[in-house]
Protein backbone atom coordinates (compact mmCIF):
# COMPACT_ATOMS: atom_id res chain seq x y z
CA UNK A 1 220.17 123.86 100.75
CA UNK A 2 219.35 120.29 102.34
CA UNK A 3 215.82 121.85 103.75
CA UNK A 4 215.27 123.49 100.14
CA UNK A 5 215.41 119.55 99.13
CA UNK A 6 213.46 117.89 101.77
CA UNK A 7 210.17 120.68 101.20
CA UNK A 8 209.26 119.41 97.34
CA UNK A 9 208.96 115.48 98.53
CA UNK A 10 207.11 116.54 101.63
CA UNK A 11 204.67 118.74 99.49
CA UNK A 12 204.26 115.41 97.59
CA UNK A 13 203.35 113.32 100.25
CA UNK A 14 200.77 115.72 102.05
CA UNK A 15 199.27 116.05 98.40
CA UNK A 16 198.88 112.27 97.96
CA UNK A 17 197.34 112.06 101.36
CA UNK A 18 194.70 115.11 100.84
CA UNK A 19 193.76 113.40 97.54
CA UNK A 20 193.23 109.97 98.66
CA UNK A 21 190.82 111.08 101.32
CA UNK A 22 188.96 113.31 98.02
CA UNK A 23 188.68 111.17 95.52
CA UNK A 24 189.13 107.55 96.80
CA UNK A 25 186.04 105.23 96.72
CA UNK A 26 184.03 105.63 100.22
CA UNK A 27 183.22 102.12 101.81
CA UNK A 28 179.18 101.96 102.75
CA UNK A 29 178.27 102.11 106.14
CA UNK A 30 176.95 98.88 107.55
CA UNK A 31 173.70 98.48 108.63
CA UNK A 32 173.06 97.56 112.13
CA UNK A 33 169.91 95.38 112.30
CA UNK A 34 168.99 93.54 115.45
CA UNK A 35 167.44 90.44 115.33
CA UNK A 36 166.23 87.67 117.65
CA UNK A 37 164.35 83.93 117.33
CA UNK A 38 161.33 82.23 117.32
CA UNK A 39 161.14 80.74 121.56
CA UNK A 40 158.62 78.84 122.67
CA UNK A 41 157.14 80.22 125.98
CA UNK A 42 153.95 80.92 127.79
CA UNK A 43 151.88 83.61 127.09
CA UNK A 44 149.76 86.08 129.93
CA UNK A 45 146.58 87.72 128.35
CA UNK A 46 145.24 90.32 129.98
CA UNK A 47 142.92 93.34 129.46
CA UNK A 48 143.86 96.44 131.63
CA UNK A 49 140.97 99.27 132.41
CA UNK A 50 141.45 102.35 134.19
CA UNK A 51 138.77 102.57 137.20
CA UNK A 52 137.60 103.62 140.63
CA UNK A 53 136.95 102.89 144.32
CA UNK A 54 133.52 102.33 145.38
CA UNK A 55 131.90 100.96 148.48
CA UNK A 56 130.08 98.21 147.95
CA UNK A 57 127.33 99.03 150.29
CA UNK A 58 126.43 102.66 151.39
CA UNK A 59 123.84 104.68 153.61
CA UNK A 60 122.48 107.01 151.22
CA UNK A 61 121.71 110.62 152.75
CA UNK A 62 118.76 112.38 150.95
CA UNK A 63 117.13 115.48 150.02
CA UNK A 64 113.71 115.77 152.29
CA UNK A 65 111.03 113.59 150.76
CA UNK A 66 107.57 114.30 149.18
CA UNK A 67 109.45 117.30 147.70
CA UNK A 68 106.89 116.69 144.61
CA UNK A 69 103.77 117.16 146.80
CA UNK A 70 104.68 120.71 147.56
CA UNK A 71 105.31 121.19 143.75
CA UNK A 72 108.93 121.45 144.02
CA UNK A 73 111.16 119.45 141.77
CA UNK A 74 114.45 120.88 141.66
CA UNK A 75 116.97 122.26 145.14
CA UNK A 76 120.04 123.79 144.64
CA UNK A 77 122.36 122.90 147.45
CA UNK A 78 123.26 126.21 149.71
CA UNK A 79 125.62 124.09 151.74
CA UNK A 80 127.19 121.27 152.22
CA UNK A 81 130.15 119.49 154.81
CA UNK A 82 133.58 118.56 153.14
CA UNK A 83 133.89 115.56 151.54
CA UNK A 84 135.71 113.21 153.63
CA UNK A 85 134.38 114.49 157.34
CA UNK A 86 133.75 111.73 159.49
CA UNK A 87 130.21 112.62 160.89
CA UNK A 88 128.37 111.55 163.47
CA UNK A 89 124.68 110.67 163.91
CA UNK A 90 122.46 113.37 163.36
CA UNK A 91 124.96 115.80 162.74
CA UNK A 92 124.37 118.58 159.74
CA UNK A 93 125.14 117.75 156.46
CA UNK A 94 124.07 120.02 154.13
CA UNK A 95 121.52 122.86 153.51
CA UNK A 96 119.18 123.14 150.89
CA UNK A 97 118.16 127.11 149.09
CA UNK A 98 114.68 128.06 150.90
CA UNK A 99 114.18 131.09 148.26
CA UNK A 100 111.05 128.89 146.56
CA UNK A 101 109.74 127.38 149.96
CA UNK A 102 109.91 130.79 151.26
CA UNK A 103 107.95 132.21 148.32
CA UNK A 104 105.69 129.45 148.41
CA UNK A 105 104.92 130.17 152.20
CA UNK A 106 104.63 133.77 151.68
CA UNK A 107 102.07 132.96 148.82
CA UNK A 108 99.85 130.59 150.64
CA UNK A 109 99.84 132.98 153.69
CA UNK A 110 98.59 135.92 151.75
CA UNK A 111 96.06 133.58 150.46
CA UNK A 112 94.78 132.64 153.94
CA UNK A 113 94.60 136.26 154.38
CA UNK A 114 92.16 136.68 151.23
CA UNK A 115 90.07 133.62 151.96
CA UNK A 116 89.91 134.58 155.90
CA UNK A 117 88.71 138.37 154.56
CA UNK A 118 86.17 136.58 151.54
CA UNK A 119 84.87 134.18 154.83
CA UNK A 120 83.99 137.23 157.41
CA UNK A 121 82.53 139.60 153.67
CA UNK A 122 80.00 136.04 152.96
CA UNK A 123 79.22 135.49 156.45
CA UNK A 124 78.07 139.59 156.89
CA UNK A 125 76.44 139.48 153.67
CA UNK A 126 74.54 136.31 154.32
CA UNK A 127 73.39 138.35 157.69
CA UNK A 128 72.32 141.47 155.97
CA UNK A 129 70.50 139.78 153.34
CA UNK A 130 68.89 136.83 155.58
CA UNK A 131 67.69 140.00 158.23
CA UNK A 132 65.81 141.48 155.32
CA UNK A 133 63.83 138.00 154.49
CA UNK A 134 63.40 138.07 158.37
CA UNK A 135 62.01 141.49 158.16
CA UNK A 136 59.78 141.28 155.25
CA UNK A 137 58.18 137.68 156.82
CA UNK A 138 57.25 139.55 160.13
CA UNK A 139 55.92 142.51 157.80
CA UNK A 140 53.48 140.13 156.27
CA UNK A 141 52.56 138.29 159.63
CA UNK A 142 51.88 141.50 160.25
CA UNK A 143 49.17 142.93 157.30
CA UNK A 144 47.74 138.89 158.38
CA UNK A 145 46.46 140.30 161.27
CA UNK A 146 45.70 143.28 160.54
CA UNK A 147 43.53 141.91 157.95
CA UNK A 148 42.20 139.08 159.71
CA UNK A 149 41.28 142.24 161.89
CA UNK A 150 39.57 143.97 159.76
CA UNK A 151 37.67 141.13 158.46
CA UNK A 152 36.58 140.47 162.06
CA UNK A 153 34.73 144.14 162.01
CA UNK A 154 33.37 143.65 158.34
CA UNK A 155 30.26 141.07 159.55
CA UNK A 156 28.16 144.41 159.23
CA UNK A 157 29.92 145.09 155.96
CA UNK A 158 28.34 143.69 152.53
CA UNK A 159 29.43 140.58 151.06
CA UNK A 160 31.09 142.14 148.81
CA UNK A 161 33.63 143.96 150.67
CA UNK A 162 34.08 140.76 153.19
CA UNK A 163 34.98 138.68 150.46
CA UNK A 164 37.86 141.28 149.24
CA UNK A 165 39.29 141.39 152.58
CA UNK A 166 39.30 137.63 152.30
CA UNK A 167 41.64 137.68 149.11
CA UNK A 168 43.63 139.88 150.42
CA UNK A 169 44.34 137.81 153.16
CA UNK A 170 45.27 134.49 150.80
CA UNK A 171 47.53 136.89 148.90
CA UNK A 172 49.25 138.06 151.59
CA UNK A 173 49.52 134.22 152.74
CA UNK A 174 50.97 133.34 149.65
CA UNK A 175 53.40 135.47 149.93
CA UNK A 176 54.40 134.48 153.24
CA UNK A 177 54.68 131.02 151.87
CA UNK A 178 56.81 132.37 148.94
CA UNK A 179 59.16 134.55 151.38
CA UNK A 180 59.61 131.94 153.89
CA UNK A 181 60.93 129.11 151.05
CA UNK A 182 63.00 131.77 150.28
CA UNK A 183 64.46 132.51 153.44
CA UNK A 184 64.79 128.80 153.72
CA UNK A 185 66.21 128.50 150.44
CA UNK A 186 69.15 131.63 150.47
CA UNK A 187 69.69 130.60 154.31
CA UNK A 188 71.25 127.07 152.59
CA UNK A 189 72.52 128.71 149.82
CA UNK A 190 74.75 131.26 151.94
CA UNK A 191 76.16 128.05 154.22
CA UNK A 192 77.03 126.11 151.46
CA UNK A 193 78.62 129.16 149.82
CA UNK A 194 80.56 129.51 153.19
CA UNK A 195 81.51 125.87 153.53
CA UNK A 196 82.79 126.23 150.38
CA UNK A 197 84.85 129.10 151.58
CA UNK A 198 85.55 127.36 154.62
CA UNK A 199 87.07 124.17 152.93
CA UNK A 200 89.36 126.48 150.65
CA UNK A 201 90.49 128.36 154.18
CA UNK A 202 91.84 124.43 155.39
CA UNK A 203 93.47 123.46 152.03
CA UNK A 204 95.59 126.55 152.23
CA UNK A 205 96.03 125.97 155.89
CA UNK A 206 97.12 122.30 155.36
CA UNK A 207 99.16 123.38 152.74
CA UNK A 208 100.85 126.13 154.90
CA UNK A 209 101.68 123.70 157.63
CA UNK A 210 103.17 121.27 154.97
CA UNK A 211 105.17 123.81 153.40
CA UNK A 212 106.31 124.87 156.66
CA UNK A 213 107.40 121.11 157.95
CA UNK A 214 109.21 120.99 155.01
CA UNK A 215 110.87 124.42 155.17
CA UNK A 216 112.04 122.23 158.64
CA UNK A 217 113.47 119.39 156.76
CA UNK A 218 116.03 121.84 154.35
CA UNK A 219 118.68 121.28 156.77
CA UNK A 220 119.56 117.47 156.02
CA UNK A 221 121.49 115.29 158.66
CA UNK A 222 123.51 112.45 158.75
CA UNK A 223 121.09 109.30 159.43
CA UNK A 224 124.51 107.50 160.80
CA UNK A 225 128.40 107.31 161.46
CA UNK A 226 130.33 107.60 158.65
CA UNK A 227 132.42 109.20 156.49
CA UNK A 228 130.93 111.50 153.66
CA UNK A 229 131.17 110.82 150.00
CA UNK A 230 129.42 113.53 147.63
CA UNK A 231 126.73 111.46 145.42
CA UNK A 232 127.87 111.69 141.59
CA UNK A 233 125.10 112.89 138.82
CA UNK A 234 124.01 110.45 136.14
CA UNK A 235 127.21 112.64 134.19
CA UNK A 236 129.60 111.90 136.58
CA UNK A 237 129.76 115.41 138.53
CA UNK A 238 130.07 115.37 141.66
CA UNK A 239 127.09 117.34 144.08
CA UNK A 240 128.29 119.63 145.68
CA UNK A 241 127.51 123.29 147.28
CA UNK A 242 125.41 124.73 143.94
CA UNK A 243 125.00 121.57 142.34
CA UNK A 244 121.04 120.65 141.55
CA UNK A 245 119.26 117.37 143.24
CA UNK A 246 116.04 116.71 141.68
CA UNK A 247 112.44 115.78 143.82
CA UNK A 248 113.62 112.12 141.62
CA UNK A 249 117.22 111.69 142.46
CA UNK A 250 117.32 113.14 145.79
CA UNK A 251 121.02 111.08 146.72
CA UNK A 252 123.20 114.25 148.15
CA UNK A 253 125.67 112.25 149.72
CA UNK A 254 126.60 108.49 151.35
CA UNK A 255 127.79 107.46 154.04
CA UNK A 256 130.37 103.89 152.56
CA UNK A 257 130.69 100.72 154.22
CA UNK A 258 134.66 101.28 153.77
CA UNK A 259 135.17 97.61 154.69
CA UNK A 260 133.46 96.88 151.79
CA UNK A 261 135.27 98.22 148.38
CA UNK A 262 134.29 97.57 144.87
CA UNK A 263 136.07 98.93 141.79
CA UNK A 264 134.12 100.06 138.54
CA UNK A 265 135.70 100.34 135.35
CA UNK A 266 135.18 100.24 131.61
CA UNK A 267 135.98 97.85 129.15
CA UNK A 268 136.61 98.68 125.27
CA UNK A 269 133.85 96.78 123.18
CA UNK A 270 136.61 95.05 121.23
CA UNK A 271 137.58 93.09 124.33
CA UNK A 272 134.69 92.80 126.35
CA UNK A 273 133.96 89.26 124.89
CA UNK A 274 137.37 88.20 126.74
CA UNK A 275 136.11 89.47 130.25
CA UNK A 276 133.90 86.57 132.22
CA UNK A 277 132.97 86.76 135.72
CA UNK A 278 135.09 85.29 138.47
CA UNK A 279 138.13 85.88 136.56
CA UNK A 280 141.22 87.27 138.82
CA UNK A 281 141.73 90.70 138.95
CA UNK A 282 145.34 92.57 140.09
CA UNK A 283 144.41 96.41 141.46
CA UNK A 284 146.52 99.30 141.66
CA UNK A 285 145.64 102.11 143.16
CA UNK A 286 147.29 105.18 142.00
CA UNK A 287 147.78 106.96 145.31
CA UNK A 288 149.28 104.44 146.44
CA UNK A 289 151.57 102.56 143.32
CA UNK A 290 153.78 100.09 145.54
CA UNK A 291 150.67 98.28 146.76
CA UNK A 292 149.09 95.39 145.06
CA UNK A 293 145.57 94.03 146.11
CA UNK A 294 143.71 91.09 144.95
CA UNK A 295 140.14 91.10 143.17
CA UNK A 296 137.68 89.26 140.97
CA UNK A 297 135.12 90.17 138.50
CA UNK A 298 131.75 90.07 140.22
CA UNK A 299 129.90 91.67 137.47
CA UNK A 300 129.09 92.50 133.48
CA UNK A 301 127.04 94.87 132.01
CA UNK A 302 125.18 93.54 129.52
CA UNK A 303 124.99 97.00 127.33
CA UNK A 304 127.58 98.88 126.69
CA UNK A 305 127.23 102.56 126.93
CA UNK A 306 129.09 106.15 125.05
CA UNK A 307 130.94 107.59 127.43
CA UNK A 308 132.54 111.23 126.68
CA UNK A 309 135.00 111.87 124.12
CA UNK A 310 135.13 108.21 123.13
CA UNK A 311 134.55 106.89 119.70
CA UNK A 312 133.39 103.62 120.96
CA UNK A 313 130.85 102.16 123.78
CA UNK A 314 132.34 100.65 126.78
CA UNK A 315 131.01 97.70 129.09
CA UNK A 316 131.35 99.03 132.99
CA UNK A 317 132.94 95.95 134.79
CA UNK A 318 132.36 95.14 138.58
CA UNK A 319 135.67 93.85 140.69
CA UNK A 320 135.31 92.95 144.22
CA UNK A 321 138.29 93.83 146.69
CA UNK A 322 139.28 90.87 148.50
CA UNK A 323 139.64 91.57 151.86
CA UNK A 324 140.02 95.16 153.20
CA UNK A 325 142.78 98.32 153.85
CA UNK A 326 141.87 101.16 155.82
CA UNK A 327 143.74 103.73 153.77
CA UNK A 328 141.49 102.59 150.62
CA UNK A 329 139.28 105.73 149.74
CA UNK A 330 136.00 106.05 147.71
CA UNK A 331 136.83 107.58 144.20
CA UNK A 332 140.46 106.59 144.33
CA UNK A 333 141.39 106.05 141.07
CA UNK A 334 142.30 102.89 140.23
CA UNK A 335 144.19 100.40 137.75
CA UNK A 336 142.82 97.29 136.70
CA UNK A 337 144.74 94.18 135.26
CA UNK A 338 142.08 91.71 134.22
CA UNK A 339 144.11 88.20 134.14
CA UNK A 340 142.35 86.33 131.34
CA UNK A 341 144.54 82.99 130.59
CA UNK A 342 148.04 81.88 130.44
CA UNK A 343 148.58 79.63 127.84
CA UNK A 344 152.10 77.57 128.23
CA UNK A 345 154.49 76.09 125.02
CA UNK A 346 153.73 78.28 122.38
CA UNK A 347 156.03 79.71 119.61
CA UNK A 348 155.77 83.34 120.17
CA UNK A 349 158.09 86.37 118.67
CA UNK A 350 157.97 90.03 119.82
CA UNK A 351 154.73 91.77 118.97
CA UNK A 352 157.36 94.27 117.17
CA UNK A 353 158.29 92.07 114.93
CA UNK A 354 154.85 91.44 113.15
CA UNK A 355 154.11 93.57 109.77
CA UNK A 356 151.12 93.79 107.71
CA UNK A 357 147.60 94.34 107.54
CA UNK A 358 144.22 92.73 108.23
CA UNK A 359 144.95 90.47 105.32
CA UNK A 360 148.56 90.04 105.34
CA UNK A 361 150.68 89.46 108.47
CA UNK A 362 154.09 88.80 107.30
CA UNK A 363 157.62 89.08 109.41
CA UNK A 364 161.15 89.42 108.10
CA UNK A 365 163.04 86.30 108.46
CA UNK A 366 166.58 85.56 107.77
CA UNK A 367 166.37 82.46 105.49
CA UNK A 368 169.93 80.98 104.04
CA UNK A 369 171.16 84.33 104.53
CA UNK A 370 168.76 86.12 102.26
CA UNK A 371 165.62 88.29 103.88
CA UNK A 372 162.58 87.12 102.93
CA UNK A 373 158.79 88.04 103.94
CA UNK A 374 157.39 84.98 105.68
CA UNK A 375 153.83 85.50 105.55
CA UNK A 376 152.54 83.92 109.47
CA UNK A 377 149.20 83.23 111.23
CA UNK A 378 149.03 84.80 114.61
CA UNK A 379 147.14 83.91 117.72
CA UNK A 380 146.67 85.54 121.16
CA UNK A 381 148.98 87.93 122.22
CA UNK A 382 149.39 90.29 125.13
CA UNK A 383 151.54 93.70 124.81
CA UNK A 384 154.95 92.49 125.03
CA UNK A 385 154.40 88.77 122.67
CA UNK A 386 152.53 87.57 120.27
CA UNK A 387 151.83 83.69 119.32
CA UNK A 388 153.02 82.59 115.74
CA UNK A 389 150.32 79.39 114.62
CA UNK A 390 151.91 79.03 111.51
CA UNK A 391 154.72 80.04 109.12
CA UNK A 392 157.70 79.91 111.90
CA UNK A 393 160.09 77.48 113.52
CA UNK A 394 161.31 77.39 116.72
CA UNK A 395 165.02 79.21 116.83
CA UNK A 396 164.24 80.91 113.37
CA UNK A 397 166.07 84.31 113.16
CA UNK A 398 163.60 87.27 112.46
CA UNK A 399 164.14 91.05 112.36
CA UNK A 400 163.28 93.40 115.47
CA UNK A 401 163.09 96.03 112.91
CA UNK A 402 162.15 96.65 109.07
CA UNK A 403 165.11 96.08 107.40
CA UNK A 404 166.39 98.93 105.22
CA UNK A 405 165.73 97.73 101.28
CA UNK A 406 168.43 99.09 98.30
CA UNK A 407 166.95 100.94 95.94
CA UNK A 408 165.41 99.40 93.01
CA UNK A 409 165.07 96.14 95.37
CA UNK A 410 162.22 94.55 97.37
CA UNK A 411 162.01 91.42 99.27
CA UNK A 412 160.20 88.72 98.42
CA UNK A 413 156.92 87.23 100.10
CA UNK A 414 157.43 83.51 100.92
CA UNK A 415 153.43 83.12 101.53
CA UNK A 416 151.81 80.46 103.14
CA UNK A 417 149.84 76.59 101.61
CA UNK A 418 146.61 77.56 100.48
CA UNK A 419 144.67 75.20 102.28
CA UNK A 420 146.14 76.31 105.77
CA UNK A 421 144.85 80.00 104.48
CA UNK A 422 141.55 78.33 103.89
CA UNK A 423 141.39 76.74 107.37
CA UNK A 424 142.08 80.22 109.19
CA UNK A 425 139.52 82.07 107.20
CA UNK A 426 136.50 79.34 108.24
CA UNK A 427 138.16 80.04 111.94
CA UNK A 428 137.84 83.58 112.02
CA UNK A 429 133.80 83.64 110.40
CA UNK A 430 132.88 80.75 113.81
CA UNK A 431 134.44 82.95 115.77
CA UNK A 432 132.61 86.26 114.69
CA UNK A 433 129.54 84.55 114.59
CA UNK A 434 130.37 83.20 118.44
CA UNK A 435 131.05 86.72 119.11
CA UNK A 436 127.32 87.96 117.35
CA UNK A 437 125.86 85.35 119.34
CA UNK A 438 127.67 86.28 122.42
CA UNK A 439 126.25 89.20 121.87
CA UNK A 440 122.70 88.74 120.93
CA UNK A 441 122.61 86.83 124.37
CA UNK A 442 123.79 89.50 126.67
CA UNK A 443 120.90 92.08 124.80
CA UNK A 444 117.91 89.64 125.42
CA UNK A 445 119.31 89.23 128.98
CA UNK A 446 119.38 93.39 129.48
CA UNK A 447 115.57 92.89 127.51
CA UNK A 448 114.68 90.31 130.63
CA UNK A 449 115.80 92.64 132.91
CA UNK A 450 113.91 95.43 132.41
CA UNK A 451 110.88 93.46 131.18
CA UNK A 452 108.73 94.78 133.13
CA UNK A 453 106.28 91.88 134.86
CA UNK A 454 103.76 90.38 132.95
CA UNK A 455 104.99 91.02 129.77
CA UNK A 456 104.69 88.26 126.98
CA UNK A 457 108.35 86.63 126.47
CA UNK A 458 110.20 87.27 124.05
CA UNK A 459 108.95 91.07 123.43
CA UNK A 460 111.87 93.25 122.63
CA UNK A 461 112.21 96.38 124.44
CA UNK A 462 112.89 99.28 122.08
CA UNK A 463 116.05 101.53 123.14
C-alpha cells in the first residue's frame, strides 16, 4: 500500500523533468571567434619559382655537319647511350637512321652508271660518225687525182672538154674544203658534248664520295669526358632514341661542366618587376629536401614568354649556384626562394585577416566591444603577413575569421579620412606608371639586342 503511494509522486517528478527539457527556452550556443592584435614586426618578401638544374657551361655533342649540303635536313635518332653514362673520349654516342643517305647513295650510284653508259654511247658515236667524214675526205682526195689525171691526158683533147675537167676539179675542191670544216667542226662538237658528259660523271662522283663520308659520320662520338645529358627541343622534350634533330639544331646531347650549376626558372609577370639581379637566392632541390644551397640572380629576361597551359607569360630567371656538390644533377628539379627585402618595425596582421576587394580592404576589429569594419591601407606582404599603412594601431584586437552576423544585422564600415584615400590613389598611378616604364625599358633593351648591326637606333623590331 506504501509503494501504491510512492508511484503517483514519482510519475510527477519524471513528468516535470521530461517537460522541462521539451518545452523550456534553449540557451544559444556561443560563438567561438579567435582573434589576435595588430604587432609590429619585420616583414620577409620573397617570390618563390619552381625551376631546374643546368650546367652553366657544356660541350655540346652534334649531329654530323654540312648535313644541308647533301640536301638532308631532318635525322631521326636510331640510337642513342643512356642519359647519365659517364663516357669517355671518342666513345659512341648515338646513331643516326641511314634509310635517306642510303637511298641517296643508291641514287647517285645508278646515276654514275647512266652517265658512265651515255659517256662510252657519245664517245662510239662520235667515232662512227667522225670515220665517215674521214672516209668521204679521202674519197674526194681521191676523184682530185683522178681528175687532175685525166686532165693531164686531155692536152690532145679540145678546149672544151679540158676546161670541164677543170670545173670538175674546183668542185670537187670545194667540197673537200666544205667536208674538212666539217670534220673539224663535228670533231669539236662531239668533245665538248663529251666534256659535258664528262663533268656530269665527276659531280655525281663528288657527290657519291660526299654522301658516302657522311654515311661515315652517322655514328656520333663523344668529343670528351663527361657525363651525358639529352639536349631538350625548343618545346622542352627531351631527344632521345626517335626524336628528330634538324640540319639547324643539330645539339643531340652535352657533355656539363657539373662544377658549374645554374638554375632556370620562371617568374609570373605580376612579380617580375620585384626580381633584380644580384639579389640572394635560397635553392632546394627536390631530390634532395634537407639540403639548402646558396645562389644569386645572374640574369633577366627581358621578354616574357607563354609557356603551356598558362594563362599568363613568364620571365625565365638565371640563379647561379654558389659553390659546388657532386650529387647536384642536370634537370633536377628545383625550388627557388627569391629573397627580395626585409623590411623591420612595421604594423603587420595576418594576411587572413584582410577582407575586401580591389577597392575596399577592410578588417574586423573589436572596437569598445562592438565589431566594426575598419576600412585599412595595406603594403607589402609575404604569405604568412601583411603590412597595415593605415587604419590600425598597434595591440588593436582584430578577427582571424569573419565573424558570424545575426540576421537582419550588418556591421558597420568605419572608413578611412578622405584625403589619406586621395594620397594612396596618386601612389598607386606613380607606381603603375614606374612599372610601364620599367617595362618599356626592358623591350627596347630585347630591341638592342637583336638589332641586328648597322641598323638606325631607335628602329623597333616587329614581334
Amino acid at each position: 500500500m506504501n509503494i501504491k503511494k510512492l508511484i503517483i509522486p514519482i510519475a510527477l517528478v519524471v513528468l516535470c523533468v521530461v517537460a522541462y527539457f521539451l518545452f523550456a527556452p534553449k540557451q544559444e550556443k556561443q560563438e567561438e571567434i579567435l582573434t589576435t592584435k595588430v604587432t609590429k614586426g619585420e616583414i620577409e618578401v620573397t617570390v618563390t619559382a619552381s625551376g631546374e638544374l643546368k650546367a652553366k657551361n657544356s660541350e655540346k655533342i652534334l649531329a654530323p655537319s654540312g648535313l644541308q649540303s647533301v640536301r638532308i635536313y631532318q635525322l631521326k635518332i636510331e640510337n642513342i647511350v643512356p642519359e647519365g653514362t659517364i663516357v669517355k673520349e671518342g666513345a659512341f654516342v648515338a646513331s643516326l637512321d641511314r634509310s635517306e643517305i642510303s637511298t641517296k647513295i643508291s641514287d647517285v650510284a645508278s646515276e654514275i652508271e647512266k652517265i658512265e653508259s651515255q659517256l662510252d654511247q657519245e664517245k662510239l658515236d662520235t667515232a662512227i660518225s667522225l670515220r665517215e667524214l674521214r672516209d668521204g675526205i679521202q674519197n674526194l682526195l681521191f676523184n682530185i687525182k683522178e681528175k687532175e689525171l685525166e686532165l693531164e691526158q686531155s692536152i690532145y683533147e679540145p678546149p672544151a672538154i679540158t676546161k670541164k675537167l677543170k670545173l670538175e676539179i674546183e668542185r670537187i675542191e670545194r667540197d673537200l674544203n666544205q667536208k674538212d670544216t666539217n670534220y673539224k667542226l663535228r670533231k669539236q662538237q662531239a668533245e665538248a658534248k663529251i666534256r659535258e658528259v664528262i663533268a656530269n660523271l665527276s659531280i655525281s662522283q663528288r657527290k657519291q664520295q660526299n654522301y658516302m663520308e657522311m654515311a661515315g659520320k652517322f655514328n656520333i662520338m663523344a668529343p670528351k669526358s663527361g657525363m651525358l645529358i639529352y639536349h631538350r627541343s625548343w618545346n622542352g622534350e627531351k631527344i632521345k632514341a626517335g626524336s628528330q634533330v634538324s640540319a639547324w639544331n643539330p645539339i643531340v646531347a652535352t657533355l656539363p661542366d657539373l662544377t658549374d650549376m645554374i638554375s632556370i626558372c620562371f617568374v609570373n609577370e605580376i612579380d617580375i618587376n620585384k626580381v633584380k639581379e644580384n639579389q640572394k637566392v635560397t635553392v632546394k632541390v627536390d631530390a634532395f629536401p634537407d639540403k639548402e644551397y646558396k645562389g644569386t640572380v645572374t640574369k633577366i629576361a627581358n621578354i616574357g614568354e607563354r609557356r603551356p597551359h598558362l594563362d599568363a607569360n613568364e620571365f625565365e630567371i638565371e640563379i647561379q649556384i654558389e659553390g659546388s656538390d657532386s650529387i647536384l644533377r642536370p634537370a633536377m628539379t628545383t625550388e627557388n626562394t627569391i629573397h627580395i627585402s626585409v623590411t623591420p618595425d612595421l604594423l603587420t596582421v595576418p594576411i587572413e585577416c584582410v577582407q575586401g576587394n580591389d577597392s575596399l580592404a577592410y578588417v574586423f576589429l573589436n572596437q569598445d566591444g562592438n565589431i566594426v569594419k575598419k576600412e585599412i591601407l595595406t603594403g607589402i606582404s609575404n604569405t604568412e603577413l601583411i603590412e597595415i599603412k593605415e587604419g590600425l594601431k598597434e595591440n588593436q584586437e582584430i578577427y582571424l575569421v569573419v565573424p558570424t552576423e545575426k540576421e537582419g544585422e550588418e556591421y558597420p564600415i568605419v572608413r578611412l579620412p578622405q584625403d589619406i584615400l586621395d594620397k594612396e590613389k596618386e601612389r598607386k598611378e606613380q607606381e603603375r606608371q614606374k612599372r610601364l616604364a620599367e617595362e618599356r625599358a626592358r623591350k627596347e633593351k630585347a630591341n638592342s639586342a637583336a638589332m641586328p648591326s648597322g641598323m638606325p637606333p631607335g628602329m623597333v623590331i616587329s614581334k
